[in-house]
C-alpha atoms as a PDB file:
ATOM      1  CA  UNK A   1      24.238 -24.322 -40.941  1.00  0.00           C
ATOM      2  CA  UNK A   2      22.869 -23.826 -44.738  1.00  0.00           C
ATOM      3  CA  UNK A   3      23.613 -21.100 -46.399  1.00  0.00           C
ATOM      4  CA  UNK A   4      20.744 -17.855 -46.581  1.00  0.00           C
ATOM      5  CA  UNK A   5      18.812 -18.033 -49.582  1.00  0.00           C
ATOM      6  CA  UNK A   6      19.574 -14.654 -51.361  1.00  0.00           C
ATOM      7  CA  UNK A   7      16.983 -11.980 -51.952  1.00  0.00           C
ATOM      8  CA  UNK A   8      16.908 -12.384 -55.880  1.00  0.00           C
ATOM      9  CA  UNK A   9      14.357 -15.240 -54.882  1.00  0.00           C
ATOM     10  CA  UNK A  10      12.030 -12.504 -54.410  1.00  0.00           C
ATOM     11  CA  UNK A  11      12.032 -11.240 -57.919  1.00  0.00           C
ATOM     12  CA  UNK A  12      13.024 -14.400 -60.137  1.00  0.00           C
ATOM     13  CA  UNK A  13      11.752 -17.954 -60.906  1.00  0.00           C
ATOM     14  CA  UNK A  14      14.208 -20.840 -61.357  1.00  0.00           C
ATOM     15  CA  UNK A  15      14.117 -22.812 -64.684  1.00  0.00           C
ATOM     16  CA  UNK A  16      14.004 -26.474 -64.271  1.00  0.00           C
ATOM     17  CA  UNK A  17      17.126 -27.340 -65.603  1.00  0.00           C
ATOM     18  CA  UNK A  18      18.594 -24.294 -62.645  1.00  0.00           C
ATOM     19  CA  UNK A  19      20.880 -22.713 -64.475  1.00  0.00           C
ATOM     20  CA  UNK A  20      19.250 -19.616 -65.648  1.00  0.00           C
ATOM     21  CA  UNK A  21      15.969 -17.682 -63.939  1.00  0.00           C
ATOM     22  CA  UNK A  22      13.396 -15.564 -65.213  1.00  0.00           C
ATOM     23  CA  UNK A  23      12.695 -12.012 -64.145  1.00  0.00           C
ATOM     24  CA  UNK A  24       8.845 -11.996 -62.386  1.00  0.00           C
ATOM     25  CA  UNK A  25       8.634  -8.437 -63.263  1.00  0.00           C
ATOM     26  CA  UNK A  26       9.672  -7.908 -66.853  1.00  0.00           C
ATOM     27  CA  UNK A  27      10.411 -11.703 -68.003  1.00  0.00           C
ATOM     28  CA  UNK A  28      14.074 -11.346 -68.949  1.00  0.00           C
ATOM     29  CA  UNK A  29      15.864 -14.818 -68.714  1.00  0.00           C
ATOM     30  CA  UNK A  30      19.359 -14.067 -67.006  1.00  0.00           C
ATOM     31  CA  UNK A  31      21.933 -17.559 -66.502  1.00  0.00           C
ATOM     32  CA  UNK A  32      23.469 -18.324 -63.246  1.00  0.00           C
ATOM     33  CA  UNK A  33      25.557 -20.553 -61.693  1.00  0.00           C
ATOM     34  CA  UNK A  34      23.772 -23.197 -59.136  1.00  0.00           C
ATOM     35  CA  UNK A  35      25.807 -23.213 -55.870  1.00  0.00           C
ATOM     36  CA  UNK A  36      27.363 -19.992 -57.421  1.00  0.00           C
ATOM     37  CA  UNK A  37      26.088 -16.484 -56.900  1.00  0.00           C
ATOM     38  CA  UNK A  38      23.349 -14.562 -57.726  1.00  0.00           C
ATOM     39  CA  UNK A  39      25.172 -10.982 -57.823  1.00  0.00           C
ATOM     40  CA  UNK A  40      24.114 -10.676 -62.185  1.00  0.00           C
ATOM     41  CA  UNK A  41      20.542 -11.625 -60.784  1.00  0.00           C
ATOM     42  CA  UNK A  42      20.758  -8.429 -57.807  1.00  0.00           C
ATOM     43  CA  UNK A  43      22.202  -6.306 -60.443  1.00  0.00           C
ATOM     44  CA  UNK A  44      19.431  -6.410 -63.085  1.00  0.00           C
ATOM     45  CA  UNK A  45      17.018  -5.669 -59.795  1.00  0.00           C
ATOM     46  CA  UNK A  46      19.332  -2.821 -59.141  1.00  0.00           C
ATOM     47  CA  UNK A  47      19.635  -1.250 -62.585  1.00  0.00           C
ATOM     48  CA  UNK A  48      16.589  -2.406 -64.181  1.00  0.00           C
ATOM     49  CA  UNK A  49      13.837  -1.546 -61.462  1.00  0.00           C
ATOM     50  CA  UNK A  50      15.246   0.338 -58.957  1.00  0.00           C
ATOM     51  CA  UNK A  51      11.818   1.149 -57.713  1.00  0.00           C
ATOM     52  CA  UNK A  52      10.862  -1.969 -56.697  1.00  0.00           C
ATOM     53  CA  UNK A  53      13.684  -3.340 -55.134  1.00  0.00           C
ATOM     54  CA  UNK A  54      14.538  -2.621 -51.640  1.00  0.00           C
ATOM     55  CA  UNK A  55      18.443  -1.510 -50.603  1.00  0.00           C
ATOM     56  CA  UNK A  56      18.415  -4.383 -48.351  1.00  0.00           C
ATOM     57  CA  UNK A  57      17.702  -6.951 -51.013  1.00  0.00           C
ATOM     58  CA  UNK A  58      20.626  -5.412 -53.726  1.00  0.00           C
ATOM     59  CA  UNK A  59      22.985  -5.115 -50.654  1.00  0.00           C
ATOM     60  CA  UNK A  60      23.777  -1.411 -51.666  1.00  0.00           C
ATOM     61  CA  UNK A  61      25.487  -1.423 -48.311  1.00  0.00           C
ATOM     62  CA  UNK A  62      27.401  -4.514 -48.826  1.00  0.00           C
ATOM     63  CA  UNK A  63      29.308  -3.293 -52.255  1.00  0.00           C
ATOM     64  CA  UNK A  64      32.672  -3.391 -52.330  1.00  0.00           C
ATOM     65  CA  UNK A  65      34.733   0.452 -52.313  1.00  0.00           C
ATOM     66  CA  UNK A  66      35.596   1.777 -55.601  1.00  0.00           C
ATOM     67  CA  UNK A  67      39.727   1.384 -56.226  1.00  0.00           C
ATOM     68  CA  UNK A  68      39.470   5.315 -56.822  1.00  0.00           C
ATOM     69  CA  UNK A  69      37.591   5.728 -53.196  1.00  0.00           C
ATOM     70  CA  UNK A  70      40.046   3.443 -51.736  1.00  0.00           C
ATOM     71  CA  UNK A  71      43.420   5.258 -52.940  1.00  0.00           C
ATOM     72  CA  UNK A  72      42.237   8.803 -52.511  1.00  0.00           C
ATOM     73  CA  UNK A  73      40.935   8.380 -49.149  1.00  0.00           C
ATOM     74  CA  UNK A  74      43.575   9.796 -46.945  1.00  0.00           C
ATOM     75  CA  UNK A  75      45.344   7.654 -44.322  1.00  0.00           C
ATOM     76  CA  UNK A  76      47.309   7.946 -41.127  1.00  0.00           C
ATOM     77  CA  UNK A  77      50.647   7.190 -41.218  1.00  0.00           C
ATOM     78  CA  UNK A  78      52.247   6.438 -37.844  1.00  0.00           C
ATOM     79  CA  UNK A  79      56.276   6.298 -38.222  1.00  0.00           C
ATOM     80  CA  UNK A  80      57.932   4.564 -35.101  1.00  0.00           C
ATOM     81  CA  UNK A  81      61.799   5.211 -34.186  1.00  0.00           C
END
């Protein structure tokens, strides 16, 4: 089964030589990697124009916990004898 297309599709344009893309909504020209990701192509959605991109296209949900989150979250312990 082929991989999804990511949602950075929606807001950039592929050069022809497909290794870097241009923003559709303020024309920045950001490099990726073909067959790579497009996470530096989400993020200037993200922090750039929040307003006009969904949470389900930046995969707000999807981010990986903070270190800091992870270690001060409290855990059960569960000692056996």
């Amino acid at each position: 089964m082929p991989p999804t297309p990511s949602a950075a599709w929606k807001y950039f344009t592929r050069s022809s030589d497909k290794k870097s893309a241009t923003c559709n909504l303020c024309g920045v020209n950001l490099t990726y990697i073909q067959g790579g990701t497009t996470s530096n192509l989400l993020n200037h959605i993200s922090n750039k124009h929040p307003s006009s991109a969904s949470s389900n296209d930046v995969g707000d949900s999807k981010k990986q916990s903070s270190m800091s989150s992870f270690l001060s979250t409290p855990k059960k312990v569960c000692f056996r004898k």
